[in-house]
N, C-alpha and C. Protein backbone atom coordinates (compact mmCIF):
# COMPACT_ATOMS: atom_id res chain seq x y z
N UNK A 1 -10.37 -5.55 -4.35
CA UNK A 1 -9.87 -4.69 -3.31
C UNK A 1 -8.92 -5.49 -2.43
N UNK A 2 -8.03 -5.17 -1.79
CA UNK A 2 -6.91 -5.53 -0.86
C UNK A 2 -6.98 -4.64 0.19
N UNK A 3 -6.81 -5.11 1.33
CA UNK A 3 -7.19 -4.86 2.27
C UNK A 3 -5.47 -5.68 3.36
N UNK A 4 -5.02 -4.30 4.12
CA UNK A 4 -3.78 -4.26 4.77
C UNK A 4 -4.26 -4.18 6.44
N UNK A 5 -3.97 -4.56 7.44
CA UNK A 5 -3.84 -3.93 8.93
C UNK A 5 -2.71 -4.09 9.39
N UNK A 6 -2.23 -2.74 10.04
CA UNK A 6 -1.13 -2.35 10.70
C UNK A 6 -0.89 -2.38 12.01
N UNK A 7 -0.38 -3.28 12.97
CA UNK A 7 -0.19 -3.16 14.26
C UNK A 7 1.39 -2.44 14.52
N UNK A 8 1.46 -2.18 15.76
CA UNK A 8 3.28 -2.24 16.06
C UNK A 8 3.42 -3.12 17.43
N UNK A 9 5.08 -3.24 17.67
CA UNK A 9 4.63 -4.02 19.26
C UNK A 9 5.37 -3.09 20.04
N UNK A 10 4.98 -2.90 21.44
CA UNK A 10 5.66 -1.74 22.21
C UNK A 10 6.82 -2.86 22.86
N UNK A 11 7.48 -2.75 23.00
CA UNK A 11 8.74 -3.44 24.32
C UNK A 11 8.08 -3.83 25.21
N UNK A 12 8.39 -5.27 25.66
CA UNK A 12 7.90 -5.39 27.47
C UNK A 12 8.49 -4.48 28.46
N UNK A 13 7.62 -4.14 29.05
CA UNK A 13 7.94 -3.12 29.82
C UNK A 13 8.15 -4.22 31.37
N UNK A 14 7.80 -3.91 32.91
CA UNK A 14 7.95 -4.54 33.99
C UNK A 14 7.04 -5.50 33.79
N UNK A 15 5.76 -5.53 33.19
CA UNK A 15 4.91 -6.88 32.63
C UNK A 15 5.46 -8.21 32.28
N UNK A 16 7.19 -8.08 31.42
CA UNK A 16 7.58 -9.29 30.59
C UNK A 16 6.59 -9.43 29.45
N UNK A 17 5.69 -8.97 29.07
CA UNK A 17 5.07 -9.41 27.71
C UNK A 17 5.30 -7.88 26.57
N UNK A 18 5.54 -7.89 25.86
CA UNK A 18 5.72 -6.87 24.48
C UNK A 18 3.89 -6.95 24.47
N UNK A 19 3.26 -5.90 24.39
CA UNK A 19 2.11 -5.19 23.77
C UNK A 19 2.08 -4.98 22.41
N UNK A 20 0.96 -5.30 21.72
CA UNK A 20 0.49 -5.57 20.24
C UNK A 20 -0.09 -4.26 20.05
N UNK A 21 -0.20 -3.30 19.45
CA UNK A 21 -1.29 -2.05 19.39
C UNK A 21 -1.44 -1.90 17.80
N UNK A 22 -2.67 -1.25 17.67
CA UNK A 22 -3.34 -1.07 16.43
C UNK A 22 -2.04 0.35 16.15
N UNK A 23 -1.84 0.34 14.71
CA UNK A 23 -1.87 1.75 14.26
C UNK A 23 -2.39 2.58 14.10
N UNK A 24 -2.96 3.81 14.59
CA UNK A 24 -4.12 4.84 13.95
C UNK A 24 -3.11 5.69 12.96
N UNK A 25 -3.54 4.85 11.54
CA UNK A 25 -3.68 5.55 10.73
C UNK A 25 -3.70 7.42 10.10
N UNK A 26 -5.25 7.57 10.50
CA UNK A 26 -5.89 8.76 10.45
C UNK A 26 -4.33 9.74 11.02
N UNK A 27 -3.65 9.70 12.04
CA UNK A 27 -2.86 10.42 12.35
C UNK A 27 -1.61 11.02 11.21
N UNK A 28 -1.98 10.43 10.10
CA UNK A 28 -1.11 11.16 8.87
C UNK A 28 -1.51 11.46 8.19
N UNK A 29 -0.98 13.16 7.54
CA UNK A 29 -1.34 13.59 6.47
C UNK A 29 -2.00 13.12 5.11
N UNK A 30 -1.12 11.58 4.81
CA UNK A 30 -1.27 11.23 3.47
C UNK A 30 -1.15 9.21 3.77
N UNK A 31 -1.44 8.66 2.95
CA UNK A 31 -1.35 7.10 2.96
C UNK A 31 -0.95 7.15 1.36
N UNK A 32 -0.05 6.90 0.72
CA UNK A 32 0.28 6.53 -0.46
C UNK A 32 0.60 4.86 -0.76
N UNK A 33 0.36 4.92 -2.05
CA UNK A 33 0.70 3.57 -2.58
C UNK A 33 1.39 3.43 -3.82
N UNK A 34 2.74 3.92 -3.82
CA UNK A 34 3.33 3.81 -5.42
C UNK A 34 4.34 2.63 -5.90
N UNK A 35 3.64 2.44 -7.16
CA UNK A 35 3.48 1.21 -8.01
C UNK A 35 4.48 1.57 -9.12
N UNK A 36 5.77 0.61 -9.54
CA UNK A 36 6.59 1.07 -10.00
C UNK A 36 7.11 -0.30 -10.76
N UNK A 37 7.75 0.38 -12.33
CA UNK A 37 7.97 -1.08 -13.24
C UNK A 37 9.47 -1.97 -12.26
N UNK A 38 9.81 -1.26 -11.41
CA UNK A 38 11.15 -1.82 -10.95
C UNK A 38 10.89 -2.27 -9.43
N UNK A 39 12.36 -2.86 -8.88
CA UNK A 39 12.10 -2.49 -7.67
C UNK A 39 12.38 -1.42 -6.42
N UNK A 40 13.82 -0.87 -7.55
CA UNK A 40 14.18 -0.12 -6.88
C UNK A 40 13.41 1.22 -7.21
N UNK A 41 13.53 2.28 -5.96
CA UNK A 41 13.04 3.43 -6.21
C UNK A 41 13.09 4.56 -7.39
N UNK A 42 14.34 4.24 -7.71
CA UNK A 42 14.37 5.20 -8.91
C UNK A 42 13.60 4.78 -10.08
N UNK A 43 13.19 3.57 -10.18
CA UNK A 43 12.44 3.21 -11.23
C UNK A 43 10.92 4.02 -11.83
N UNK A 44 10.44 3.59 -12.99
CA UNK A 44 9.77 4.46 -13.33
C UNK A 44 8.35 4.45 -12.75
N UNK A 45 7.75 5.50 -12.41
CA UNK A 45 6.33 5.52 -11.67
C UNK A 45 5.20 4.70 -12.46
N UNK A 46 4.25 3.48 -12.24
CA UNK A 46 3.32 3.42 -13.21
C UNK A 46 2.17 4.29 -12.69
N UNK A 47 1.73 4.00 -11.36
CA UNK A 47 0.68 4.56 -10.61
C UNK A 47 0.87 5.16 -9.32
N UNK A 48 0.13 6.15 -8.60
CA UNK A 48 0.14 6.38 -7.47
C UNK A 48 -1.76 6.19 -6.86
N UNK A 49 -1.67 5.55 -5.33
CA UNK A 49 -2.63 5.91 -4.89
C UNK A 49 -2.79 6.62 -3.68
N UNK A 50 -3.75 7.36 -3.37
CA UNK A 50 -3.47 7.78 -2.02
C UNK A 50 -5.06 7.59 -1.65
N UNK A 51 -5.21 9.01 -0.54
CA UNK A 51 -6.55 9.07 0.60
C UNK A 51 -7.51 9.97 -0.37
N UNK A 52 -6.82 10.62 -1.31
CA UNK A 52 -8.24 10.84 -2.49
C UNK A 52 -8.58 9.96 -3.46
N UNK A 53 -7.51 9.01 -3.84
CA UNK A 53 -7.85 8.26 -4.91
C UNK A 53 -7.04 6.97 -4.62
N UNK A 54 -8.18 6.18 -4.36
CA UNK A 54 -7.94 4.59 -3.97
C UNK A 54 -7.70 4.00 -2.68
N UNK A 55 -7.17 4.85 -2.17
CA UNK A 55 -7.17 4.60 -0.40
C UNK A 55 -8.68 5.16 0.55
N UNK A 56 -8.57 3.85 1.37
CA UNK A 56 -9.28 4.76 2.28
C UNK A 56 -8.85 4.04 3.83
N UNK A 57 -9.28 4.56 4.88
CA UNK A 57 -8.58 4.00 5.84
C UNK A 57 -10.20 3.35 6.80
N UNK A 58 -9.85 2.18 7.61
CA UNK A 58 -10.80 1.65 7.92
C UNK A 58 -10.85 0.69 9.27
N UNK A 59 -11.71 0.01 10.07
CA UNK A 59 -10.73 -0.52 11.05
C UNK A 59 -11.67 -0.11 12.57
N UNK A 60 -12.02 -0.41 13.41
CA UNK A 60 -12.44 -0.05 14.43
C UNK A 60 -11.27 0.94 15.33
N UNK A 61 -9.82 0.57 14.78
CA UNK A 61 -8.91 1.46 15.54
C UNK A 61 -8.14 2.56 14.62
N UNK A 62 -8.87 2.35 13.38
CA UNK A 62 -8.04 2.99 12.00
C UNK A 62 -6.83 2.59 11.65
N UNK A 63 -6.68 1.25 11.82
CA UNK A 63 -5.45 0.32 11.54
C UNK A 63 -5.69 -0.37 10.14
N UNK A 64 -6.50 -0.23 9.58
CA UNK A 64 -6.43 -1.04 8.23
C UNK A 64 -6.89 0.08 6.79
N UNK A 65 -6.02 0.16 5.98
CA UNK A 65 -6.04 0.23 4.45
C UNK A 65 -6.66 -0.77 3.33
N UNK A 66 -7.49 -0.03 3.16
CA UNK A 66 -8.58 -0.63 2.06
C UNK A 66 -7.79 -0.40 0.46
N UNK A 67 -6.95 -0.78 -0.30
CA UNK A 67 -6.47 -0.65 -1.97
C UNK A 67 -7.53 -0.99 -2.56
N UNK A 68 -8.00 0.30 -3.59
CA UNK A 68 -9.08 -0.28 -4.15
C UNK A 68 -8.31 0.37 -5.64
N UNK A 69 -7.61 -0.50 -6.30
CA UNK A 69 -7.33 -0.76 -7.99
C UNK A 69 -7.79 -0.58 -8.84
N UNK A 70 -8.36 0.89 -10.06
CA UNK A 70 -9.37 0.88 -10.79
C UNK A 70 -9.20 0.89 -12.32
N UNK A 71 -9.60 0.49 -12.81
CA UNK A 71 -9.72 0.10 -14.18
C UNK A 71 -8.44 1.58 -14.82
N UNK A 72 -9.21 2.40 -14.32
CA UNK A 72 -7.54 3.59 -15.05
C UNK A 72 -6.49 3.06 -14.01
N UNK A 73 -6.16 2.78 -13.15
CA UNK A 73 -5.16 2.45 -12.32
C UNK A 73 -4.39 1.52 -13.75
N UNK A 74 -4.79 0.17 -13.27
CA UNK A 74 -4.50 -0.64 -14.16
C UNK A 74 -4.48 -0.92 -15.78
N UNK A 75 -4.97 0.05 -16.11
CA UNK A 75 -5.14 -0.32 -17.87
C UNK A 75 -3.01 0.40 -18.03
N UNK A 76 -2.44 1.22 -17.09
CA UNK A 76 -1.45 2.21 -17.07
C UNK A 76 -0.22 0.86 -17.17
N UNK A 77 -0.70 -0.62 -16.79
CA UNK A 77 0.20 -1.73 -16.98
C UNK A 77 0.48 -1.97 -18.00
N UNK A 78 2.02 -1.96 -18.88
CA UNK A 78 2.64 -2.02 -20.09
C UNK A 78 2.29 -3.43 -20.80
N UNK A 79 2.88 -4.46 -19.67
CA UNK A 79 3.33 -5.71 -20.03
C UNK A 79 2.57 -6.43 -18.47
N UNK A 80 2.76 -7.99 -19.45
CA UNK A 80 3.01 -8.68 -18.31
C UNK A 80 4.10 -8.79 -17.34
N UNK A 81 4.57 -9.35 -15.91
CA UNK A 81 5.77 -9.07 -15.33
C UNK A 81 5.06 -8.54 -14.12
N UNK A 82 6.55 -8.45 -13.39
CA UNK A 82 6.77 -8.20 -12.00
C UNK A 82 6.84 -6.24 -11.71
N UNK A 83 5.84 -6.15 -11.14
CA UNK A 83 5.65 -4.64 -10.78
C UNK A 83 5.81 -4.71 -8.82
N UNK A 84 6.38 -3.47 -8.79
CA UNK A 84 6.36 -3.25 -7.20
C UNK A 84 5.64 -2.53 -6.66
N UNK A 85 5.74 -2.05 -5.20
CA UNK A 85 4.76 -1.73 -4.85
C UNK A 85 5.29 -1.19 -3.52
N UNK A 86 5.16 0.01 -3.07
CA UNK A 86 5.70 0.93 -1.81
C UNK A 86 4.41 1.55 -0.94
N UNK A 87 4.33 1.28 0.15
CA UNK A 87 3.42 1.97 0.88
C UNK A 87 4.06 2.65 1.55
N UNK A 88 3.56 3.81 2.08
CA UNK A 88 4.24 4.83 2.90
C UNK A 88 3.27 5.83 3.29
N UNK A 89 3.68 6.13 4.54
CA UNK A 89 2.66 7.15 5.54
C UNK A 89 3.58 8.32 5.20
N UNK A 90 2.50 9.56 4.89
CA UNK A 90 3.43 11.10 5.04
C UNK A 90 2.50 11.66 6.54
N UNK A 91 3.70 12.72 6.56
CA UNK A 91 3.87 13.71 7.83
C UNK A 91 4.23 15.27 6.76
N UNK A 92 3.71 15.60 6.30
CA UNK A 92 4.21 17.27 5.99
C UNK A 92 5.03 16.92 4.75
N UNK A 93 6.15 17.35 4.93
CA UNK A 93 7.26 17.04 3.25
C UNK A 93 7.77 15.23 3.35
N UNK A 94 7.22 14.48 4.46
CA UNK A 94 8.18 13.38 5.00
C UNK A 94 7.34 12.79 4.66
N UNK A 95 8.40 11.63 4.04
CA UNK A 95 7.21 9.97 3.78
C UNK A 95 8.13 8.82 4.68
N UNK A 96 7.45 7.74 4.91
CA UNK A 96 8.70 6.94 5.06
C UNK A 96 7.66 5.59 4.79
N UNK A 97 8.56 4.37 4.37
CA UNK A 97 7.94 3.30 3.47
C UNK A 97 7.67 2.52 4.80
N UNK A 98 6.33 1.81 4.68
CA UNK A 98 6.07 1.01 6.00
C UNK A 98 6.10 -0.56 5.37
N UNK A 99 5.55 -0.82 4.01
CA UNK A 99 5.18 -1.93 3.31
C UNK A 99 5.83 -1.94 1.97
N UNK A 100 6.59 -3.04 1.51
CA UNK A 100 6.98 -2.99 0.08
C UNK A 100 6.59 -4.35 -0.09
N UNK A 101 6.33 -4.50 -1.88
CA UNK A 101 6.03 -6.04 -2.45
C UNK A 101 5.71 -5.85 -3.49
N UNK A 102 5.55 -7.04 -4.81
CA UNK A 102 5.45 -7.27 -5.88
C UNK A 102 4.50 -7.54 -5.94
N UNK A 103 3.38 -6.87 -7.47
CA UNK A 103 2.59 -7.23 -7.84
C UNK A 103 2.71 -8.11 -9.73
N UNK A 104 2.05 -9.32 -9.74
CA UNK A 104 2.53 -9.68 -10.70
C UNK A 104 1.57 -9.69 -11.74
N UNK A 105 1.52 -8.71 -13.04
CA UNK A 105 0.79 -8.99 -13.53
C UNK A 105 0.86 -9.86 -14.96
N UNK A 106 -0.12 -10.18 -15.27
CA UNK A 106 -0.23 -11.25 -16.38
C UNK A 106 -2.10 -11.01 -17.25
N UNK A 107 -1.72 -10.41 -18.66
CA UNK A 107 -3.01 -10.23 -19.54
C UNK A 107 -3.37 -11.17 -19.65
N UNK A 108 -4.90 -11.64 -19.78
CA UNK A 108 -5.76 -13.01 -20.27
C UNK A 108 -6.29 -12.21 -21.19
N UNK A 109 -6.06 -13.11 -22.11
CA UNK A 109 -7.08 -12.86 -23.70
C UNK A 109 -8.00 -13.50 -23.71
N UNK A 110 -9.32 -12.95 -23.84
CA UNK A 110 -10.26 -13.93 -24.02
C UNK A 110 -10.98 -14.16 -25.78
N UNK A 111 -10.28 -15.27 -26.81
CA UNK A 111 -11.51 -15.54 -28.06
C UNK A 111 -12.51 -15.92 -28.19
N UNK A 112 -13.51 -15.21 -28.70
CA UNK A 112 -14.50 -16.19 -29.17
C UNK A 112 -13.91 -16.69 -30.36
N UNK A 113 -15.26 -18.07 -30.67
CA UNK A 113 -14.54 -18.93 -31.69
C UNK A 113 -15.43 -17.90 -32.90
């Protein structure tokens, strides 16, 4: 499992210090996680996760995303190689990407003799 927390920082206001705040989460429709052979977007979908399947949200302020990766998630990996990876909060028809990065995968064979 992988495990994300989301803060933002507000502007210093008359204080001089910028404020750190949790994200609450929970305040969106959807938490997605799509996993793609490329990096760019148009590339081809391998997986999606969201708040029914594989996400869950967690956190004393609901600032952190729990990825939990499951055996059908992953068996959907072609090859070894560089896969990406888009997080994004929806609102209604709207997504917008908060987190992007590469996941790299690589098969181990295991023989017996």
């Amino acid at each position: 499992m992988e495990a994300f927390s989301f803060t933002y920082t507000e502007p210093a206001g008359d204080s001089g210090d910028d404020v750190e705040t949790a994200l609450d989460l929970s305040q969106y429709d959807d938490v997605r996680m799509q996993v793609r052979n490329g990096e760019s977007y148009e590339a081809d979908l391998v997986y999606t996760l969201d708040l029914t399947d594989g996400i869950t949200i967690a956190g004393d302020d609901n600032e952190q995303l729990n990825l939990e990766h499951s055996s059908n998630h992953t068996e959907l990996f072609e090859a070894d190689g560089e896969y990406w990876r888009d997080i994004m909060l929806v609102v209604g028809d709207e997504s917008f990407i908060v987190a992007r990065g590469k996941i790299n995968v690589q098969f181990n064979i295991t023989e017996k003799p």
